[in-house]
PDB file of N, CA and C in Angstrom:
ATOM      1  N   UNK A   1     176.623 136.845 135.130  1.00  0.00           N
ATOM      2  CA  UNK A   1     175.743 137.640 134.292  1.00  0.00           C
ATOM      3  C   UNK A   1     174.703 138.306 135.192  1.00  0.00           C
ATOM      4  N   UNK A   2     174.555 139.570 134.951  1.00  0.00           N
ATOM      5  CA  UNK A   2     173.391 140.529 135.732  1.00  0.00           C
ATOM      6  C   UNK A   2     172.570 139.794 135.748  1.00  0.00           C
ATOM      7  N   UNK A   3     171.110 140.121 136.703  1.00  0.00           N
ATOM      8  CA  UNK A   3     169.951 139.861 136.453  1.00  0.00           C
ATOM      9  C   UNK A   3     168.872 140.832 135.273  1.00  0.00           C
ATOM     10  N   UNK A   4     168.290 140.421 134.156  1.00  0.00           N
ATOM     11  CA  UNK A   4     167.438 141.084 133.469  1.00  0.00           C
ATOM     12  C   UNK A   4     166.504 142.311 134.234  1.00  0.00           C
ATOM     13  N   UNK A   5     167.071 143.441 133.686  1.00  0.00           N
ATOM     14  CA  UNK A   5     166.431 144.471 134.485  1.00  0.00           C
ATOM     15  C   UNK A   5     165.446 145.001 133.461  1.00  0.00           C
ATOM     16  N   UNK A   6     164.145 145.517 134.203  1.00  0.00           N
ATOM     17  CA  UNK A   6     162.861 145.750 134.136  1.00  0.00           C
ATOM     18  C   UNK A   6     162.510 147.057 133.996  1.00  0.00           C
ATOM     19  N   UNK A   7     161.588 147.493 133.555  1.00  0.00           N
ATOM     20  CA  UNK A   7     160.583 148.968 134.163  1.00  0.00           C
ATOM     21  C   UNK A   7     160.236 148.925 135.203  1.00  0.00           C
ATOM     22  N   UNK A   8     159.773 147.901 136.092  1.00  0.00           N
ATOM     23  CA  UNK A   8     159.404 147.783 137.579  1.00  0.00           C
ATOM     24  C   UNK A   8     160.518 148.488 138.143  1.00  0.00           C
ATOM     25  N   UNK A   9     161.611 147.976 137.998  1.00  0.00           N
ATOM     26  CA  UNK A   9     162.974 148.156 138.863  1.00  0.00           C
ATOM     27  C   UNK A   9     162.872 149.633 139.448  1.00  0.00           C
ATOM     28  N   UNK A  10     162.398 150.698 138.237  1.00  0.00           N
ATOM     29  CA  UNK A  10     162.639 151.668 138.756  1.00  0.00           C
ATOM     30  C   UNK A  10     161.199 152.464 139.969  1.00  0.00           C
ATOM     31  N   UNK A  11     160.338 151.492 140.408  1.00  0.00           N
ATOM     32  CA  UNK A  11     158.984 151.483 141.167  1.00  0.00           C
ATOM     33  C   UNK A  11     159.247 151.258 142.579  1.00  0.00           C
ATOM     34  N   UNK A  12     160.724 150.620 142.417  1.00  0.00           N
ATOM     35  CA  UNK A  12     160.588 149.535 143.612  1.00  0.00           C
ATOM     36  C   UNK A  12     160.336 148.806 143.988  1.00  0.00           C
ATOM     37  N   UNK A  13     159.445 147.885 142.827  1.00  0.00           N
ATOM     38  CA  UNK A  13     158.966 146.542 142.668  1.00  0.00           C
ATOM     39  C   UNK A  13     159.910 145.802 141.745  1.00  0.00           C
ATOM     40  N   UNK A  14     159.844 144.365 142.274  1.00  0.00           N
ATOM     41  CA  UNK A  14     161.173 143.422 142.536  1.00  0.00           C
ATOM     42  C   UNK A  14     160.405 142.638 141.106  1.00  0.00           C
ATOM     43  N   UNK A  15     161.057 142.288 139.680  1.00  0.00           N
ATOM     44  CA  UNK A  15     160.705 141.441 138.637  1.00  0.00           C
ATOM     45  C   UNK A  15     160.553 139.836 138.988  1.00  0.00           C
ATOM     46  N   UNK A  16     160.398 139.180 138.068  1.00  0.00           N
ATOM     47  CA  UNK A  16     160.532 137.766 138.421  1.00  0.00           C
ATOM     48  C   UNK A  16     161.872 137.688 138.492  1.00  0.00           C
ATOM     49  N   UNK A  17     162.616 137.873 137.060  1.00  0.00           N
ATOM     50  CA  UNK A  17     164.266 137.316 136.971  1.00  0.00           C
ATOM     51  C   UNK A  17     164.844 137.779 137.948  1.00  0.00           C
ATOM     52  N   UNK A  18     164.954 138.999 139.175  1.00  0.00           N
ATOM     53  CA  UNK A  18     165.366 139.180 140.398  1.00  0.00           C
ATOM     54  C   UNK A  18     164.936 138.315 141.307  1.00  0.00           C
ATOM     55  N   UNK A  19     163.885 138.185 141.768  1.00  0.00           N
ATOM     56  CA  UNK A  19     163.984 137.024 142.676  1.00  0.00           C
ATOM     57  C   UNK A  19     164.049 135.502 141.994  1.00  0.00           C
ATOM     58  N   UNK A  20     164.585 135.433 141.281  1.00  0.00           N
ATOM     59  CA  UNK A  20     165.015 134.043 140.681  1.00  0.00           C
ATOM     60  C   UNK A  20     166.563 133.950 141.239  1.00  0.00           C
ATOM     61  N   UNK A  21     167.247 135.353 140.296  1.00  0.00           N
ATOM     62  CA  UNK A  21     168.491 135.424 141.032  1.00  0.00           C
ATOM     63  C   UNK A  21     168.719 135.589 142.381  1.00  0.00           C
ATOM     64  N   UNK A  22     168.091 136.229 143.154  1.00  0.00           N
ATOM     65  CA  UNK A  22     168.117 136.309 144.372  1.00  0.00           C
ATOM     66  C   UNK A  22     167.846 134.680 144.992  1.00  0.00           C
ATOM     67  N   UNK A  23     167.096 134.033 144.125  1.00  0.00           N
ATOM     68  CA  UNK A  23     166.649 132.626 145.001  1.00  0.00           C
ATOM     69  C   UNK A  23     167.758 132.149 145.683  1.00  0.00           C
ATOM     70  N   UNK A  24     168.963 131.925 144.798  1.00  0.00           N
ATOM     71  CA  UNK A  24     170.252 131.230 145.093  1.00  0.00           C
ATOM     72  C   UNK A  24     170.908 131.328 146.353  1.00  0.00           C
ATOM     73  N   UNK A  25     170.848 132.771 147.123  1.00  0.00           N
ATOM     74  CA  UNK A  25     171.293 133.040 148.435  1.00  0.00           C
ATOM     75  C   UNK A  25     170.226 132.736 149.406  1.00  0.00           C
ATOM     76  N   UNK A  26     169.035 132.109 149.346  1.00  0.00           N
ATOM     77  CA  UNK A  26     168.053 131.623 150.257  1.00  0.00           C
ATOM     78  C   UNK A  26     168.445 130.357 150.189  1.00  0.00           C
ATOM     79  N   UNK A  27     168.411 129.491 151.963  1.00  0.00           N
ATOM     80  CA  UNK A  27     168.344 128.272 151.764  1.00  0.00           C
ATOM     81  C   UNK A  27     167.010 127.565 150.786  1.00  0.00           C
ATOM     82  N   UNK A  28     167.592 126.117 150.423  1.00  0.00           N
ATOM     83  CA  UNK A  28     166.744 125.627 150.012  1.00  0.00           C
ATOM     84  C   UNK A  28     165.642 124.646 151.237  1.00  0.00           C
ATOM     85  N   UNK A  29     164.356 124.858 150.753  1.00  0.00           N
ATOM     86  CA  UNK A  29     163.373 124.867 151.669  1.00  0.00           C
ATOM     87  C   UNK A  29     162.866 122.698 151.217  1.00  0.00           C
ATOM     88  N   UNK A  30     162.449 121.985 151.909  1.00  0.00           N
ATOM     89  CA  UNK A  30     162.158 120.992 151.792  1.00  0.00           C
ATOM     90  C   UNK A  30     160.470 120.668 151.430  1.00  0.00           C
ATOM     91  N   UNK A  31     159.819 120.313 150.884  1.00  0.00           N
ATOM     92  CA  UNK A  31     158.365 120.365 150.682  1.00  0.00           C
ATOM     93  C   UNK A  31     158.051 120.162 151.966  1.00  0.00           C
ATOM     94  N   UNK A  32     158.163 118.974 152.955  1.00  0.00           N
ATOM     95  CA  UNK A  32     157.713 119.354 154.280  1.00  0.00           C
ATOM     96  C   UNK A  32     157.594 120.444 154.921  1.00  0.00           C
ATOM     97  N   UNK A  33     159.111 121.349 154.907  1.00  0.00           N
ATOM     98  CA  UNK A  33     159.157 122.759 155.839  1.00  0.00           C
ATOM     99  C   UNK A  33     158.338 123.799 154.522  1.00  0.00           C
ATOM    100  N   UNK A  34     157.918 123.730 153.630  1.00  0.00           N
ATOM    101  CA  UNK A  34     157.162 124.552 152.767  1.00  0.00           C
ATOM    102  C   UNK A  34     155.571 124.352 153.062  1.00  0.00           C
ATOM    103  N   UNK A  35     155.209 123.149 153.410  1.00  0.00           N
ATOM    104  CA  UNK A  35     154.051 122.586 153.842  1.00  0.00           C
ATOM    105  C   UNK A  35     153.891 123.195 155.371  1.00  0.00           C
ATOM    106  N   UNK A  36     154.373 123.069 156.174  1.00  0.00           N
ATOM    107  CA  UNK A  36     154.490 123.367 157.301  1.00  0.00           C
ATOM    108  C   UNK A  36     154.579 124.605 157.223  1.00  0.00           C
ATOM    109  N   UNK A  37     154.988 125.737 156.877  1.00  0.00           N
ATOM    110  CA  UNK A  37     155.059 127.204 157.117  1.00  0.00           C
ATOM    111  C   UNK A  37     153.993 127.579 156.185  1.00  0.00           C
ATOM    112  N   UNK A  38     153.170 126.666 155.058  1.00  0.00           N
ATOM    113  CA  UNK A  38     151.924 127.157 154.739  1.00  0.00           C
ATOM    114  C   UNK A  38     151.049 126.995 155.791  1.00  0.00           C
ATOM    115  N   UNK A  39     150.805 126.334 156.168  1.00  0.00           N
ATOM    116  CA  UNK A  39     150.348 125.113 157.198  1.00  0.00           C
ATOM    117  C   UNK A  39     149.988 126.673 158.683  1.00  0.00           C
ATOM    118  N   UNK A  40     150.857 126.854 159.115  1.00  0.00           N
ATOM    119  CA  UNK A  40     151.335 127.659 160.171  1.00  0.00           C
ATOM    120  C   UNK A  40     150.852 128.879 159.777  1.00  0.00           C
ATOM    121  N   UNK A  41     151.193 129.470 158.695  1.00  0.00           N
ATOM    122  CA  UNK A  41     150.491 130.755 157.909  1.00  0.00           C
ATOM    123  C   UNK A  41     149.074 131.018 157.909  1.00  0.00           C
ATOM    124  N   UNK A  42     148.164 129.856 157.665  1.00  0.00           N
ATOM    125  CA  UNK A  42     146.839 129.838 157.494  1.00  0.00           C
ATOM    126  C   UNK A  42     146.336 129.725 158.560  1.00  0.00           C
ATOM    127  N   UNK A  43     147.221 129.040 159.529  1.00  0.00           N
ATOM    128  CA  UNK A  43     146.468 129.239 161.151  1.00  0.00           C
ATOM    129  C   UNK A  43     146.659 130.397 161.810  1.00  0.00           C
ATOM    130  N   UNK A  44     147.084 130.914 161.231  1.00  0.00           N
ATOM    131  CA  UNK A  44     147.571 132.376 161.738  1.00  0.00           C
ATOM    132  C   UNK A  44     146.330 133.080 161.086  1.00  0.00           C
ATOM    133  N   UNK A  45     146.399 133.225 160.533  1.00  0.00           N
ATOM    134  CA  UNK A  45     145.206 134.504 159.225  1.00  0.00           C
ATOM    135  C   UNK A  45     144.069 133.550 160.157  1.00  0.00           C
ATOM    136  N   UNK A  46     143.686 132.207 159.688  1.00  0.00           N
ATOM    137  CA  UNK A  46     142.264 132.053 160.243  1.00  0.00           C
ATOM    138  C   UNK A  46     141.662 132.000 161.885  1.00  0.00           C
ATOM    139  N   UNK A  47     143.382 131.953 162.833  1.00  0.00           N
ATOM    140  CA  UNK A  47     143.301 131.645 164.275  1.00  0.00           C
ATOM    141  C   UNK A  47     142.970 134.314 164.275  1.00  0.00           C
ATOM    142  N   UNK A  48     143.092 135.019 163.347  1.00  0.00           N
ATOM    143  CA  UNK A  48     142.623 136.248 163.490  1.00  0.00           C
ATOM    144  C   UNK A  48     141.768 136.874 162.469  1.00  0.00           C
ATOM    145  N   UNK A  49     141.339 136.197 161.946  1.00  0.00           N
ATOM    146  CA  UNK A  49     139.930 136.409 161.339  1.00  0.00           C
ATOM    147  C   UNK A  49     138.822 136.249 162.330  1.00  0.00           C
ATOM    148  N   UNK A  50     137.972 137.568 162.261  1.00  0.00           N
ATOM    149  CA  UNK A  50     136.789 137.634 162.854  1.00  0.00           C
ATOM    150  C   UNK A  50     135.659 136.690 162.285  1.00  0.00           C
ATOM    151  N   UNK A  51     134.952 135.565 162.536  1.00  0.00           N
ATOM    152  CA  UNK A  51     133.769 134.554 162.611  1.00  0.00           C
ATOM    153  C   UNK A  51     132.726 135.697 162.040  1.00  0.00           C
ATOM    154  N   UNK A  52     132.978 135.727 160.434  1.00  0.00           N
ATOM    155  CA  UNK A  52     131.750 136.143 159.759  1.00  0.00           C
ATOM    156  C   UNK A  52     130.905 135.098 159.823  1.00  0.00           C
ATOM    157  N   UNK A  53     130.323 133.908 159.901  1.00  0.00           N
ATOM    158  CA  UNK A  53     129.147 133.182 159.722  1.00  0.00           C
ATOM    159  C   UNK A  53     129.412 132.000 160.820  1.00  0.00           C
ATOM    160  N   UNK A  54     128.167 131.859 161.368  1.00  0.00           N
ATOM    161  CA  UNK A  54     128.269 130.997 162.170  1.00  0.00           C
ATOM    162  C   UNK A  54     128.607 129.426 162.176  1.00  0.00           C
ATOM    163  N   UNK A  55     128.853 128.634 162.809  1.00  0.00           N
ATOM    164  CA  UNK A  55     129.420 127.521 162.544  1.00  0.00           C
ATOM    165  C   UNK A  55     128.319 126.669 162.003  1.00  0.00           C
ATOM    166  N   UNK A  56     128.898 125.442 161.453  1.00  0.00           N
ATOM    167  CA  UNK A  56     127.653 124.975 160.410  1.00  0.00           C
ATOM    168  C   UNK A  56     126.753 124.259 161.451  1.00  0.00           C
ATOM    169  N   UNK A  57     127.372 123.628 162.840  1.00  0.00           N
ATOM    170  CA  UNK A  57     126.090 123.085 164.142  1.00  0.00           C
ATOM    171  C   UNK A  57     125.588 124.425 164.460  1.00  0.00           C
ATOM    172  N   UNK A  58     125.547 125.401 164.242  1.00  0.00           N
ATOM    173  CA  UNK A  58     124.868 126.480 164.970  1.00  0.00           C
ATOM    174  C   UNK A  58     123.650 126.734 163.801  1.00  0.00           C
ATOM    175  N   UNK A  59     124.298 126.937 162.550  1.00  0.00           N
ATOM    176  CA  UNK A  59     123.201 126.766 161.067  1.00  0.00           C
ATOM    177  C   UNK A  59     122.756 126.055 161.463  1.00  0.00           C
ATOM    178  N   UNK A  60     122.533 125.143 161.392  1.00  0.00           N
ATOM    179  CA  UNK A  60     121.525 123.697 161.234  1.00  0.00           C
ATOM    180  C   UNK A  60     120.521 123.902 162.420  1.00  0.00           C
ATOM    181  N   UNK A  61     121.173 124.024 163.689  1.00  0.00           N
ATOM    182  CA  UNK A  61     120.381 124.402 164.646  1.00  0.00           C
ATOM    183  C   UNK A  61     118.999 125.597 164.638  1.00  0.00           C
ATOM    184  N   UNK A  62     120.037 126.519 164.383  1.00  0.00           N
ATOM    185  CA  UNK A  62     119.044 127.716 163.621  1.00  0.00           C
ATOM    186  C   UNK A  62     117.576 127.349 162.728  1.00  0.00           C
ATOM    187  N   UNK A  63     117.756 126.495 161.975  1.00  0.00           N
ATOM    188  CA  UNK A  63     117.634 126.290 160.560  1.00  0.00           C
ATOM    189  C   UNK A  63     116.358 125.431 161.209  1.00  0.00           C
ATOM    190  N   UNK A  64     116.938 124.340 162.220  1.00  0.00           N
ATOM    191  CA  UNK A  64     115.875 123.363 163.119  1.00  0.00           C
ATOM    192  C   UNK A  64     114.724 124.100 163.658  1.00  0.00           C
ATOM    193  N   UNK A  65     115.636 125.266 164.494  1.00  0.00           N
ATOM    194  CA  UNK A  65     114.121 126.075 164.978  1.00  0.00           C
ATOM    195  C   UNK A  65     113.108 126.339 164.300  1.00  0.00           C
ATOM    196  N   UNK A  66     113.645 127.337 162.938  1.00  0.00           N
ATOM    197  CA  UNK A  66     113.116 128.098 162.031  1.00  0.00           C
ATOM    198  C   UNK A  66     111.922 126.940 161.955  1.00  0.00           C
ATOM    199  N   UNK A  67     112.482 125.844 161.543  1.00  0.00           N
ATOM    200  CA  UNK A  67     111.831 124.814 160.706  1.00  0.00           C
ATOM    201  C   UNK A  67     110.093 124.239 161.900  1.00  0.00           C
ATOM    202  N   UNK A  68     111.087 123.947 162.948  1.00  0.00           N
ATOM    203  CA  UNK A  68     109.728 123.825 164.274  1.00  0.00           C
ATOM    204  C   UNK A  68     108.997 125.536 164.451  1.00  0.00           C
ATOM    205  N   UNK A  69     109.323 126.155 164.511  1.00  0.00           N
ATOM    206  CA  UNK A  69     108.204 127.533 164.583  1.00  0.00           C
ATOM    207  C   UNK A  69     107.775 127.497 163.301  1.00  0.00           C
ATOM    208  N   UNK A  70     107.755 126.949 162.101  1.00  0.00           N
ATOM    209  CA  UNK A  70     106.872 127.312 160.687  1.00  0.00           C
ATOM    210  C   UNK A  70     105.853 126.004 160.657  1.00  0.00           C
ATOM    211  N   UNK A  71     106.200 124.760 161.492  1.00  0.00           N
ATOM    212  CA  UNK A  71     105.240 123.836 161.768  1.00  0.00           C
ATOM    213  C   UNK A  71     103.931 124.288 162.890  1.00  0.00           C
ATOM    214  N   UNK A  72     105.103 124.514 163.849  1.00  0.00           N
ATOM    215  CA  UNK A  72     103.873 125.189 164.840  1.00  0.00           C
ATOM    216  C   UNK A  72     103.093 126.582 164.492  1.00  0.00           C
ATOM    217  N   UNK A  73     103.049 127.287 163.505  1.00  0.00           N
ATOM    218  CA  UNK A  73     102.458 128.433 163.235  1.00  0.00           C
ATOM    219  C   UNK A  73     101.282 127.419 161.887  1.00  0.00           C
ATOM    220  N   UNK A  74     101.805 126.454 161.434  1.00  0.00           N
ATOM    221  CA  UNK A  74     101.028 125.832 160.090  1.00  0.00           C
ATOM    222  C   UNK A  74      99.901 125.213 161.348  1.00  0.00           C
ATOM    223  N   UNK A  75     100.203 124.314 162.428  1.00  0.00           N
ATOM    224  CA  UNK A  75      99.547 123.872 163.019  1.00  0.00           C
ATOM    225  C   UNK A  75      98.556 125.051 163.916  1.00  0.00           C
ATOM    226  N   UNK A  76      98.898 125.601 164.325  1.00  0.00           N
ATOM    227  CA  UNK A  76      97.827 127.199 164.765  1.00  0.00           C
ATOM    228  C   UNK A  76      96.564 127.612 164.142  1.00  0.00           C
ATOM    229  N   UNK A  77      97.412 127.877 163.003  1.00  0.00           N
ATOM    230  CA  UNK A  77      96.574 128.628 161.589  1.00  0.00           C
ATOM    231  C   UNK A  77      95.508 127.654 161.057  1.00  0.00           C
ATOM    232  N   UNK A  78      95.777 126.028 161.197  1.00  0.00           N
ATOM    233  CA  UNK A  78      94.625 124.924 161.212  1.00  0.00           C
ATOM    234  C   UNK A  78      93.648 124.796 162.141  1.00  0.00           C
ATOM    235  N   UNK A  79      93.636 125.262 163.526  1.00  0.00           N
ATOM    236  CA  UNK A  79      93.065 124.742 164.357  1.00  0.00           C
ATOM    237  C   UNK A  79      91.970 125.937 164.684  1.00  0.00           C
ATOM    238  N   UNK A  80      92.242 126.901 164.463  1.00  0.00           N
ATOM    239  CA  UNK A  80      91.610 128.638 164.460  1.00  0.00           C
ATOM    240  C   UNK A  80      90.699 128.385 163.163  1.00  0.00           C
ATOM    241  N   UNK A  81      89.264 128.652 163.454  1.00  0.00           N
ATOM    242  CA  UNK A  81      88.285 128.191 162.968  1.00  0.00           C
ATOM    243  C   UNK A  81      88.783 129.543 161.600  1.00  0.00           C
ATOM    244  N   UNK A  82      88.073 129.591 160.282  1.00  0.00           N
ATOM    245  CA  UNK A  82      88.407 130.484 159.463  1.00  0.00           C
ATOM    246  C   UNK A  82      87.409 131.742 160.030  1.00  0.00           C
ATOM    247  N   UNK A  83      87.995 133.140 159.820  1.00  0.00           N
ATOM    248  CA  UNK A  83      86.831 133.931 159.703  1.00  0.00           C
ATOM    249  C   UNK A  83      85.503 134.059 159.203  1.00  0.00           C
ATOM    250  N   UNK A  84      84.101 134.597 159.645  1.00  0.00           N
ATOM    251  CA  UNK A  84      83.383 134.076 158.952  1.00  0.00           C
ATOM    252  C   UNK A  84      83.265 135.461 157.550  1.00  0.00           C
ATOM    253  N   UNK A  85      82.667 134.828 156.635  1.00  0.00           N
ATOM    254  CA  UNK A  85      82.716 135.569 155.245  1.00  0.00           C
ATOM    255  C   UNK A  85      81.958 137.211 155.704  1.00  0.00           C
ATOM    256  N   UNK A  86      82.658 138.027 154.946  1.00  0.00           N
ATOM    257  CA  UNK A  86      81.988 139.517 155.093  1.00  0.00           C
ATOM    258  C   UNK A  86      80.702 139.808 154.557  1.00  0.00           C
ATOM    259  N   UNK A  87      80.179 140.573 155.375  1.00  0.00           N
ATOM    260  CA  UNK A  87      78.412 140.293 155.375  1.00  0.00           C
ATOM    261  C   UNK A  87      78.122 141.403 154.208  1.00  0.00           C
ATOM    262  N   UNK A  88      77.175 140.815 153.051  1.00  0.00           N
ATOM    263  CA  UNK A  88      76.365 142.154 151.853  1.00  0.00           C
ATOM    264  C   UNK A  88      75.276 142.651 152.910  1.00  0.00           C
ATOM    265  N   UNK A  89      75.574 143.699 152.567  1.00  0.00           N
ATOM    266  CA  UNK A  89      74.424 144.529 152.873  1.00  0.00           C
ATOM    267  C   UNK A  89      73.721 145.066 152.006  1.00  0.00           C
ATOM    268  N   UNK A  90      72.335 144.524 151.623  1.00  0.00           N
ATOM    269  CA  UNK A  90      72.095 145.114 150.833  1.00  0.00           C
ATOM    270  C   UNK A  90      71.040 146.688 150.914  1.00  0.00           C
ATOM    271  N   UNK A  91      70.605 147.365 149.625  1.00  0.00           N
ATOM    272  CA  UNK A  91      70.155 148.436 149.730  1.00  0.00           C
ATOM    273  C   UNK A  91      68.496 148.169 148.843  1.00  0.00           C
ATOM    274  N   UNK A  92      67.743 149.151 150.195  1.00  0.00           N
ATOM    275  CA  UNK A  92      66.595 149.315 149.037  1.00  0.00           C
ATOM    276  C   UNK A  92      66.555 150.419 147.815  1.00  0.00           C
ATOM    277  N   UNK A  93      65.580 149.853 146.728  1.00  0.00           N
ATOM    278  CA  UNK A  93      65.813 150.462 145.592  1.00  0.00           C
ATOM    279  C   UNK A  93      65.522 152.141 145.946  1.00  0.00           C
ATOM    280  N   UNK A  94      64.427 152.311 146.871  1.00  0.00           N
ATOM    281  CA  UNK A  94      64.411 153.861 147.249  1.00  0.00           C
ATOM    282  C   UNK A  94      65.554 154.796 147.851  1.00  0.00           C
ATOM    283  N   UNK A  95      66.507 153.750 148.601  1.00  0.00           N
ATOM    284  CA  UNK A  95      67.437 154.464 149.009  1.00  0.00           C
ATOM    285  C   UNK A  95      68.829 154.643 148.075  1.00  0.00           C
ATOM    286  N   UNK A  96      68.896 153.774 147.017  1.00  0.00           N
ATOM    287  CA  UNK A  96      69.401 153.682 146.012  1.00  0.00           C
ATOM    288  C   UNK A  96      69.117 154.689 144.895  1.00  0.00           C
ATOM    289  N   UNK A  97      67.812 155.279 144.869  1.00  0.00           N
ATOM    290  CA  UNK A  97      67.362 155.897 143.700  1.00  0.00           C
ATOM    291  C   UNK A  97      67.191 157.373 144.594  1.00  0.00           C
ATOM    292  N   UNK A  98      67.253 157.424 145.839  1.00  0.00           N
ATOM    293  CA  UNK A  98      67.366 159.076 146.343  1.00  0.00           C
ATOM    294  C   UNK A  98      67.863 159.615 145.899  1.00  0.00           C
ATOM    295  N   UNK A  99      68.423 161.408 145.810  1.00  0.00           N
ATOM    296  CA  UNK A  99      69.142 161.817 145.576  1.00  0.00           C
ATOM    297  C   UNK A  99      70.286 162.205 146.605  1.00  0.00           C
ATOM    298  N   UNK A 100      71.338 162.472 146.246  1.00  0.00           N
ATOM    299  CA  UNK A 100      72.597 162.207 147.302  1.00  0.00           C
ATOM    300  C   UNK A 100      72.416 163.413 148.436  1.00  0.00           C
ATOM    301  N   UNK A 101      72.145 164.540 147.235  1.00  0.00           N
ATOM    302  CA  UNK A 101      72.056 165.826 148.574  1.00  0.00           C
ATOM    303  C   UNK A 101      71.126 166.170 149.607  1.00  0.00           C
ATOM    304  N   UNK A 102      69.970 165.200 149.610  1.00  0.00           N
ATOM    305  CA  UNK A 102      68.988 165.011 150.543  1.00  0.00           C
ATOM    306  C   UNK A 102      69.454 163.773 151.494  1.00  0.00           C
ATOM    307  N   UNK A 103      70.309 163.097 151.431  1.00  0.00           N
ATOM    308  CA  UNK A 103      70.913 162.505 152.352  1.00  0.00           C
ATOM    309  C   UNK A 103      71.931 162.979 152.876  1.00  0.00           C
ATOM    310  N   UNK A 104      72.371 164.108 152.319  1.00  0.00           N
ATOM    311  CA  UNK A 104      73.709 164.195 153.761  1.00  0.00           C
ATOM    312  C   UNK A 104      73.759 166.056 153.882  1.00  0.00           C
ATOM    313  N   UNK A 105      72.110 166.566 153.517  1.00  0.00           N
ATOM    314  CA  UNK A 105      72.176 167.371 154.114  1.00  0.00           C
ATOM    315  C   UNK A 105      71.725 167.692 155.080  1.00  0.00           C
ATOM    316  N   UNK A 106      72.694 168.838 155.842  1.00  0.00           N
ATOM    317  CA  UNK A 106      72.527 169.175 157.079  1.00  0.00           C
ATOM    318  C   UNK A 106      71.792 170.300 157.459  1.00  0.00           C
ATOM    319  N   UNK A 107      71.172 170.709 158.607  1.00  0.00           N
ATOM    320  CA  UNK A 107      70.431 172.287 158.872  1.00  0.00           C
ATOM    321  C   UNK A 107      71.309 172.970 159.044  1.00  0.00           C
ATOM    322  N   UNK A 108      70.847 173.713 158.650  1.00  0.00           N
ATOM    323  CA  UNK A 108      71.732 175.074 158.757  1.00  0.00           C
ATOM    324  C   UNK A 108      71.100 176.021 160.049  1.00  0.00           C
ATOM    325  N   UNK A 109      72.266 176.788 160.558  1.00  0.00           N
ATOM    326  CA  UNK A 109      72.040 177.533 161.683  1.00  0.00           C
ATOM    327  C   UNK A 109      72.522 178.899 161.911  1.00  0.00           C
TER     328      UNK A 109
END
């Protein structure tokens, strides 16, 4: 009996019931050698994958520094006396009650 043919078929893409039928002319594979050629597959993809993130001793390390430079900047910032408070200046009431354009005018020439 044929294999159940598809709308794919005519794409060039292979249905399930084709490679079902097709299975029969492939040896049969043992869970070990199926394990093993997954196995082999993934060391492949991950032995050429480019190292997006660093390894987790290199994190931690990182992470250690970070952690000693935010102690030693807490310890700094304690020992540095505080600024002293910004000084009022205050005004006398005459210079307060002048008028503005007799203070910032200029001669003329």
């Amino acid at each position: 009996m044929p294999p159940k043919r598809t709308r794919a078929q005519g794409t060039g893409e292979t249905s399930n019931t084709e490679i079902i039928a097709q299975g029969s002319k492939n040896p049969t594979l043992t869970a070990a050698q199926i394990a093993e050629l997954v196995a082999t597959t993934v060391a492949q993809i991950l032995a050429n994958r480019p190292e997006s993130r660093p390894q987790p001793d290199q994190q931690s390390e990182e992470i250690r520094k970070l952690q000693e430079e935010i102690e030693s900047l807490k310890r700094e910032r304690s020992s540095t006396p505080p600024p002293p408070p910004a000084r009022e200046v205050h005004f006398s009431a005459e210079v307060l009650a002048a008028p503005t354009h007799q203070i910032f005018e200029c001669g003329r020439v």
